[in-house]
C-alpha atoms as a PDB file:
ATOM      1  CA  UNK A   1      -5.320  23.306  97.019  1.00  0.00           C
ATOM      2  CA  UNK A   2      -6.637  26.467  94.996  1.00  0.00           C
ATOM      3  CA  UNK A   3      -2.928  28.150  96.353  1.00  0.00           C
ATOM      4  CA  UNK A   4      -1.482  24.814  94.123  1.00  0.00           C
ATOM      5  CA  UNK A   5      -4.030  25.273  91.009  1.00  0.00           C
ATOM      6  CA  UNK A   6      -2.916  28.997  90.505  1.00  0.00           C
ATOM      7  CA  UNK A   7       0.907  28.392  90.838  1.00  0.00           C
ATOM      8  CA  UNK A   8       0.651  25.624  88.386  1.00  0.00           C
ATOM      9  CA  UNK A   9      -1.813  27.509  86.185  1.00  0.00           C
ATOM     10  CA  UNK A  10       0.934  30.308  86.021  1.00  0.00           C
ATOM     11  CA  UNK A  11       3.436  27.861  85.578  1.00  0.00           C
ATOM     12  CA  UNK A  12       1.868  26.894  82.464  1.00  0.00           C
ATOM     13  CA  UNK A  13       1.201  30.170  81.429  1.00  0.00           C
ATOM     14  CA  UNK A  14       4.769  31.760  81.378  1.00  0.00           C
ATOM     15  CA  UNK A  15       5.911  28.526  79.751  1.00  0.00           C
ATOM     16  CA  UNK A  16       3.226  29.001  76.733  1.00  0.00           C
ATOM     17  CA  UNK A  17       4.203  32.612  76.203  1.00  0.00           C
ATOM     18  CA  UNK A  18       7.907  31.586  76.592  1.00  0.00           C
ATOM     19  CA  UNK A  19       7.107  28.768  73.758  1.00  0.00           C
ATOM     20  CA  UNK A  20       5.580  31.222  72.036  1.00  0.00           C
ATOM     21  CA  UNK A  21       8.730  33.621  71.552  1.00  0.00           C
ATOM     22  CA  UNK A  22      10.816  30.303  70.946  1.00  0.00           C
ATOM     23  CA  UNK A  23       7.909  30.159  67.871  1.00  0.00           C
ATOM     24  CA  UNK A  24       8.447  33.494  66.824  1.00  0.00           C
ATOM     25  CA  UNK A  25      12.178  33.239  66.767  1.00  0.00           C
ATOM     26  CA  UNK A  26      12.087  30.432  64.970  1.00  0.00           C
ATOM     27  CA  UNK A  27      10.222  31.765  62.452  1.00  0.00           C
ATOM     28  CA  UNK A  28      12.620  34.446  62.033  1.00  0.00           C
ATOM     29  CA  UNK A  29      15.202  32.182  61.789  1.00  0.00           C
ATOM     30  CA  UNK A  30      13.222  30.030  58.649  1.00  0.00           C
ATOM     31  CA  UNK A  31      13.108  33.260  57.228  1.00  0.00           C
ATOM     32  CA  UNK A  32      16.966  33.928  56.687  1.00  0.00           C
ATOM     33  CA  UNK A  33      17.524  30.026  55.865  1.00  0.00           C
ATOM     34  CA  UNK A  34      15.262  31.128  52.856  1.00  0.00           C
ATOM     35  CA  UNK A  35      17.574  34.556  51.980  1.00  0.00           C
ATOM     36  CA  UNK A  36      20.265  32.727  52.189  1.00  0.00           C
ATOM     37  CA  UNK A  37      19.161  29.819  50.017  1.00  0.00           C
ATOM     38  CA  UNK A  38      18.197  31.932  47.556  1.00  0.00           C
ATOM     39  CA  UNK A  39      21.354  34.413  47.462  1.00  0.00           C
ATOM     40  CA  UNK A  40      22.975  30.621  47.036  1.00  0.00           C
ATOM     41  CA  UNK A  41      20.918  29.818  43.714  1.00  0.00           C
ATOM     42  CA  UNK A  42      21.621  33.104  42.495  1.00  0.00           C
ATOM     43  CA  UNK A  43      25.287  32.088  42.771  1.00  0.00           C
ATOM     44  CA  UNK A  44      24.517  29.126  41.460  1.00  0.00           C
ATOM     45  CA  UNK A  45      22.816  30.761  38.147  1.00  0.00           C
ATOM     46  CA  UNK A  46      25.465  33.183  37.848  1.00  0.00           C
ATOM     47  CA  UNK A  47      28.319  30.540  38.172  1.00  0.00           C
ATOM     48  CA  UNK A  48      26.790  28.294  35.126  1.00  0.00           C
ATOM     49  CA  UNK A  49      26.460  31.982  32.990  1.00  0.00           C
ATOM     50  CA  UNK A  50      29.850  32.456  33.291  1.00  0.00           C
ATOM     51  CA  UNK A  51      30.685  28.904  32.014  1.00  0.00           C
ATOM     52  CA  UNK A  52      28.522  29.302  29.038  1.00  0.00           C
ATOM     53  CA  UNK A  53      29.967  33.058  28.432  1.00  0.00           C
ATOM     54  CA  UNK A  54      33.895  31.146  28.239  1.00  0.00           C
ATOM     55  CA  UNK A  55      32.521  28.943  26.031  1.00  0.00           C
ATOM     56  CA  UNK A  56      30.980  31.150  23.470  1.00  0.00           C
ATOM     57  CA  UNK A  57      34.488  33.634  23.749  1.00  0.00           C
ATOM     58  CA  UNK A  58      36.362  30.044  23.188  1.00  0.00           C
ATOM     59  CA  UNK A  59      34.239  30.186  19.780  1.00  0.00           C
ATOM     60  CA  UNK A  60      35.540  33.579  19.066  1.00  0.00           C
ATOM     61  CA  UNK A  61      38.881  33.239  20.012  1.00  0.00           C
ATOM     62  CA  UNK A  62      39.828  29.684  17.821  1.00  0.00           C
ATOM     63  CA  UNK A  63      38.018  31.960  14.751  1.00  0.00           C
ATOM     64  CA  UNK A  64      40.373  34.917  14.902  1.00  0.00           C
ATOM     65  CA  UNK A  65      43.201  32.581  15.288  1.00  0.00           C
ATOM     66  CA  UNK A  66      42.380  30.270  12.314  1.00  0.00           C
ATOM     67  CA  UNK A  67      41.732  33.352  10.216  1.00  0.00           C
ATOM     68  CA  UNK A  68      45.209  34.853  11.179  1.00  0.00           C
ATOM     69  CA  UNK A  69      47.088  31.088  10.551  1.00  0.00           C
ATOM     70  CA  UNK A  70      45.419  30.620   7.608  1.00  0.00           C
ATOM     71  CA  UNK A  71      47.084  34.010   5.886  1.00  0.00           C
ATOM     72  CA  UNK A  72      50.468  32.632   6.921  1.00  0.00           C
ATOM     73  CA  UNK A  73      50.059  28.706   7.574  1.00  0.00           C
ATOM     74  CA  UNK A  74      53.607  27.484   6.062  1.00  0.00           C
ATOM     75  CA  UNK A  75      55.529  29.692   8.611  1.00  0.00           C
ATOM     76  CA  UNK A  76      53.814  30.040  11.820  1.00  0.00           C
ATOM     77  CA  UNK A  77      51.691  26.685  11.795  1.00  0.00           C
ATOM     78  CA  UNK A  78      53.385  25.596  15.096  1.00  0.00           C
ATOM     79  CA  UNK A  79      52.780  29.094  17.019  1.00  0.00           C
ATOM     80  CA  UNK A  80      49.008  28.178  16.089  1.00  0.00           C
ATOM     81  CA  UNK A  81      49.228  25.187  17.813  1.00  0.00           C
ATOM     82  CA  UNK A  82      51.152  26.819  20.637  1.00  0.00           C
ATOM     83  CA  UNK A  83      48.718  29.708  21.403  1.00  0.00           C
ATOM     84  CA  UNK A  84      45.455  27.199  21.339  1.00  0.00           C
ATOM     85  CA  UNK A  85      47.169  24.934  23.349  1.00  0.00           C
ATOM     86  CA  UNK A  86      48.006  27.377  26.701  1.00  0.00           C
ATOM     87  CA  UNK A  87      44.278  28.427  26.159  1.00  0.00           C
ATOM     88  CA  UNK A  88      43.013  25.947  26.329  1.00  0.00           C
ATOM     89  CA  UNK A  89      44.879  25.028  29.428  1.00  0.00           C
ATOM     90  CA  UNK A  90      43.969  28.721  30.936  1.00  0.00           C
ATOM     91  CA  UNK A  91      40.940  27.782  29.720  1.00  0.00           C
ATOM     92  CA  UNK A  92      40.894  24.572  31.474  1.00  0.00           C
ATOM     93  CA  UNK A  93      41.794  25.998  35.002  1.00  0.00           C
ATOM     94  CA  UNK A  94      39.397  28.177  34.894  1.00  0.00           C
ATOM     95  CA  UNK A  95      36.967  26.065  34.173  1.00  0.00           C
ATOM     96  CA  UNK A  96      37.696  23.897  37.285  1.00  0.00           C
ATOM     97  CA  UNK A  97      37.590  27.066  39.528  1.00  0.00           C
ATOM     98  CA  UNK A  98      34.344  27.621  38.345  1.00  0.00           C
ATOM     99  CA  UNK A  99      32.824  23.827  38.819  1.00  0.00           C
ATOM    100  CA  UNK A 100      34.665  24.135  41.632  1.00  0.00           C
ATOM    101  CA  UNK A 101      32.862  26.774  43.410  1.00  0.00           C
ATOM    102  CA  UNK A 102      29.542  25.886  41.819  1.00  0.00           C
ATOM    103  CA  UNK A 103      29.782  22.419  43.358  1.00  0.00           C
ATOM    104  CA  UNK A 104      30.725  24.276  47.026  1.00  0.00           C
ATOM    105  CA  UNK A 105      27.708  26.134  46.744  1.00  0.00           C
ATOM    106  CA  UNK A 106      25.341  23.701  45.713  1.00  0.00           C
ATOM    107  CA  UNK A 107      26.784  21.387  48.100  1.00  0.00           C
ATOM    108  CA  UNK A 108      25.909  24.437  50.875  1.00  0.00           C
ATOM    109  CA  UNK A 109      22.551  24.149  49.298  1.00  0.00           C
ATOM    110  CA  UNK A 110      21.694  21.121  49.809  1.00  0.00           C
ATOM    111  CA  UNK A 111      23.077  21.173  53.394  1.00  0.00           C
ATOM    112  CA  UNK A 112      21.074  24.115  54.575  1.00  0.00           C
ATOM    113  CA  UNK A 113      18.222  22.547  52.443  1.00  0.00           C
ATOM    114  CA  UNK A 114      18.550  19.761  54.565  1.00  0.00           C
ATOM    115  CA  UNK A 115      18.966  21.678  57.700  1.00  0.00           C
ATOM    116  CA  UNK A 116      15.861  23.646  56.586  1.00  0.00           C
ATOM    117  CA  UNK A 117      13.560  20.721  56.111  1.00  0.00           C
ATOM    118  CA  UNK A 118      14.789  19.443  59.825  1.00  0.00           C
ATOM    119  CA  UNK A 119      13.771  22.552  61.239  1.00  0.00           C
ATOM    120  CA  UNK A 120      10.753  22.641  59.564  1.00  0.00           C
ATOM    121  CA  UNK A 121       9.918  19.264  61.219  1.00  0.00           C
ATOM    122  CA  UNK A 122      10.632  20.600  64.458  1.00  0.00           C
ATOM    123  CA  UNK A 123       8.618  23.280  64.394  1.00  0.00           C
ATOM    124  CA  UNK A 124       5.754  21.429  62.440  1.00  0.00           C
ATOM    125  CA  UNK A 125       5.914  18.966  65.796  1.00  0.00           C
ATOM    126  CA  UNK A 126       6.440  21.830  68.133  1.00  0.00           C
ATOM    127  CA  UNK A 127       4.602  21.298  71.481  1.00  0.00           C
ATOM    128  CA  UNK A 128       3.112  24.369  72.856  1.00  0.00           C
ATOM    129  CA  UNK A 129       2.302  22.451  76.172  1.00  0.00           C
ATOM    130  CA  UNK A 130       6.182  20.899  76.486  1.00  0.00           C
ATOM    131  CA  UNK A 131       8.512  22.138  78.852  1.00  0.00           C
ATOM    132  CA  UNK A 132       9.862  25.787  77.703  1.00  0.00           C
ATOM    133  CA  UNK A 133      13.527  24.502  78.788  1.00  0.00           C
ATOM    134  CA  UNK A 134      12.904  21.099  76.597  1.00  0.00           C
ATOM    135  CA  UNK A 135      12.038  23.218  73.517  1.00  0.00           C
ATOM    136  CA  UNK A 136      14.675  25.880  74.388  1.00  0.00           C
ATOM    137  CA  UNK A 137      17.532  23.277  74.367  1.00  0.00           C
ATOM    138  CA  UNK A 138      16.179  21.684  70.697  1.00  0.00           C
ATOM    139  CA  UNK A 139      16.238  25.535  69.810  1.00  0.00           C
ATOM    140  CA  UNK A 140      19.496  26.352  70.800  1.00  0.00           C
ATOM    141  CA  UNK A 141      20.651  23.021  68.984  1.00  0.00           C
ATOM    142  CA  UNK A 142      19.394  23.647  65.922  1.00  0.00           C
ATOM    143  CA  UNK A 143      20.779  27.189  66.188  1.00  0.00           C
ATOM    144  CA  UNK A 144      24.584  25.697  67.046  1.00  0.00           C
ATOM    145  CA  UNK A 145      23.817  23.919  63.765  1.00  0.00           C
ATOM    146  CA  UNK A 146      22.900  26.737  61.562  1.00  0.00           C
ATOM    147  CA  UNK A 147      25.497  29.114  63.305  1.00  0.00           C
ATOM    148  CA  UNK A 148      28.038  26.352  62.050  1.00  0.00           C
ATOM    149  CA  UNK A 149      26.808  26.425  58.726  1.00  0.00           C
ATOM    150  CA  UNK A 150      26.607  29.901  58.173  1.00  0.00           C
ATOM    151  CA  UNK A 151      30.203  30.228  59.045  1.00  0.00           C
ATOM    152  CA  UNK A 152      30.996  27.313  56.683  1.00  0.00           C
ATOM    153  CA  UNK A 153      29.211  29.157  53.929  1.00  0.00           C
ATOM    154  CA  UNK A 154      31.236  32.430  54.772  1.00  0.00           C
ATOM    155  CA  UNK A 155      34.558  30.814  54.431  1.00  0.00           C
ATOM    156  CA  UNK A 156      36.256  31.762  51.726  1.00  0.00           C
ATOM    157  CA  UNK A 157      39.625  29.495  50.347  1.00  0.00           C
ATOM    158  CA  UNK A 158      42.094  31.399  47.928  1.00  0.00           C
ATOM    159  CA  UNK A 159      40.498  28.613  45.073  1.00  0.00           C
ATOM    160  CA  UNK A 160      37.292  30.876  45.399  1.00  0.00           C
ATOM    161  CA  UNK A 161      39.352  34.343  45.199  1.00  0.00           C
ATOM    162  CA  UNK A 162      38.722  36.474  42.492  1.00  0.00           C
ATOM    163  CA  UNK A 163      40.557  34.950  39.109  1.00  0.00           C
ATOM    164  CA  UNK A 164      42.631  37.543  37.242  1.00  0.00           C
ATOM    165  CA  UNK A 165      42.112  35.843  34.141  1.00  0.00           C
ATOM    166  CA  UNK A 166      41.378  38.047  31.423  1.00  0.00           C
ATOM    167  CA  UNK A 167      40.406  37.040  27.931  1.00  0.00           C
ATOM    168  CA  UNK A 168      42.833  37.549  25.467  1.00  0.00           C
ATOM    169  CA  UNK A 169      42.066  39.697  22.542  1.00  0.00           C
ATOM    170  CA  UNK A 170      45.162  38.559  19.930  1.00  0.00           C
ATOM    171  CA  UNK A 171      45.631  42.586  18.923  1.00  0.00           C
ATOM    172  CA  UNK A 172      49.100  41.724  18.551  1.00  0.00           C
ATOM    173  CA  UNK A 173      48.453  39.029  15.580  1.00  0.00           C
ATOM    174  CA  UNK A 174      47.632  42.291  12.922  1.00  0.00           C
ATOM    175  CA  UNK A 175      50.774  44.012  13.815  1.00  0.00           C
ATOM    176  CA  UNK A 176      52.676  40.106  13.520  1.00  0.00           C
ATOM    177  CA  UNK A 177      51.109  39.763  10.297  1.00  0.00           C
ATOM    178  CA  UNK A 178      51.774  43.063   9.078  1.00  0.00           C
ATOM    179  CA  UNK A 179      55.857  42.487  10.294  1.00  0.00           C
ATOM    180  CA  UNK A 180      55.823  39.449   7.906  1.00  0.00           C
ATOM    181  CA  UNK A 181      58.037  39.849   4.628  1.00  0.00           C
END
């Protein structure tokens, strides 16, 4: 009987200490949710400054072009209309690449958010006592999961490659104006 008691006690001793690491790891793990989360707000942030920056350089851009069609409105009123128009649709496009991204990274966000909060309720009902193979196999689940979402958040499409837009600066309007009889 005592022979019984001591297996069992070690038993349940190498499957605390095993629950234990499980704990630790998962701990670790919470920990790079949270980097990543945050990197993803930064992006977030930085997405929404560079929408406000096109918008203020939109300002800019129509006031240097009304000043220029204003000096010669009778003969170029149509180029006028012409240039604002094709920025507007550069403009535009850009535009929805940024959105774009911004809403694929605050819809990554919310999913590892989401994953975050269901790991947090795992481990908030983790049971020391419960079988180390039980736990492992929730463990490795949740793992699977974030594994899979980590990749998802690493995938890049050629919508989210680097724009070669470049704002344009109009130099060429003095020396047009300057050319004019």
């Amino acid at each position: 009987m005592e022979n019984i008691d001591a297996k069992e006690e070690s038993r349940r001793l190498r499957n605390e200490g095993k629950n234990r690491q499980l704990q630790e790891e998962g701990e670790r793990m919470k920990g790079k949710i949270h980097v990543i989360l945050d990197r993803h707000f930064g992006k977030i942030e930085e997405t929404i400054l560079n929408q406000e920056e096109m918008a203020k350089h939109k300002t800019l851009v129509f006031e240097q072009l009304e000043s220029f069609f204003d000096l010669i409105k009778k003969r170029v009123e149509k180029r006028c209309e012409d240039l604002k128009q094709e920025y507007v649709r550069i403009e535009a496009r850009e535009k929805r690449r940024l959105k774009q991204r911004q809403m694929k990274l605050e819809r990554e966000a919310k999913d590892l958010q989401d994953f975050s909060k269901e790991f947090d309720d795992f481990f908030a009902e983790f049971d020391v006592e419960m079988d180390f193979m039980a736990n492992r196999c929730q463990f490795d689940y949740f793992w699977e999961e974030f594994k899979q979402l980590e990749a998802t958040m690493k995938k890049a499409t050629n919508f989210f490659a680097v724009s070669e837009f470049k704002f344009p600066n109009f130099d060429c309007l003095k020396d047009e104006s300057n050319l004019i009889d």
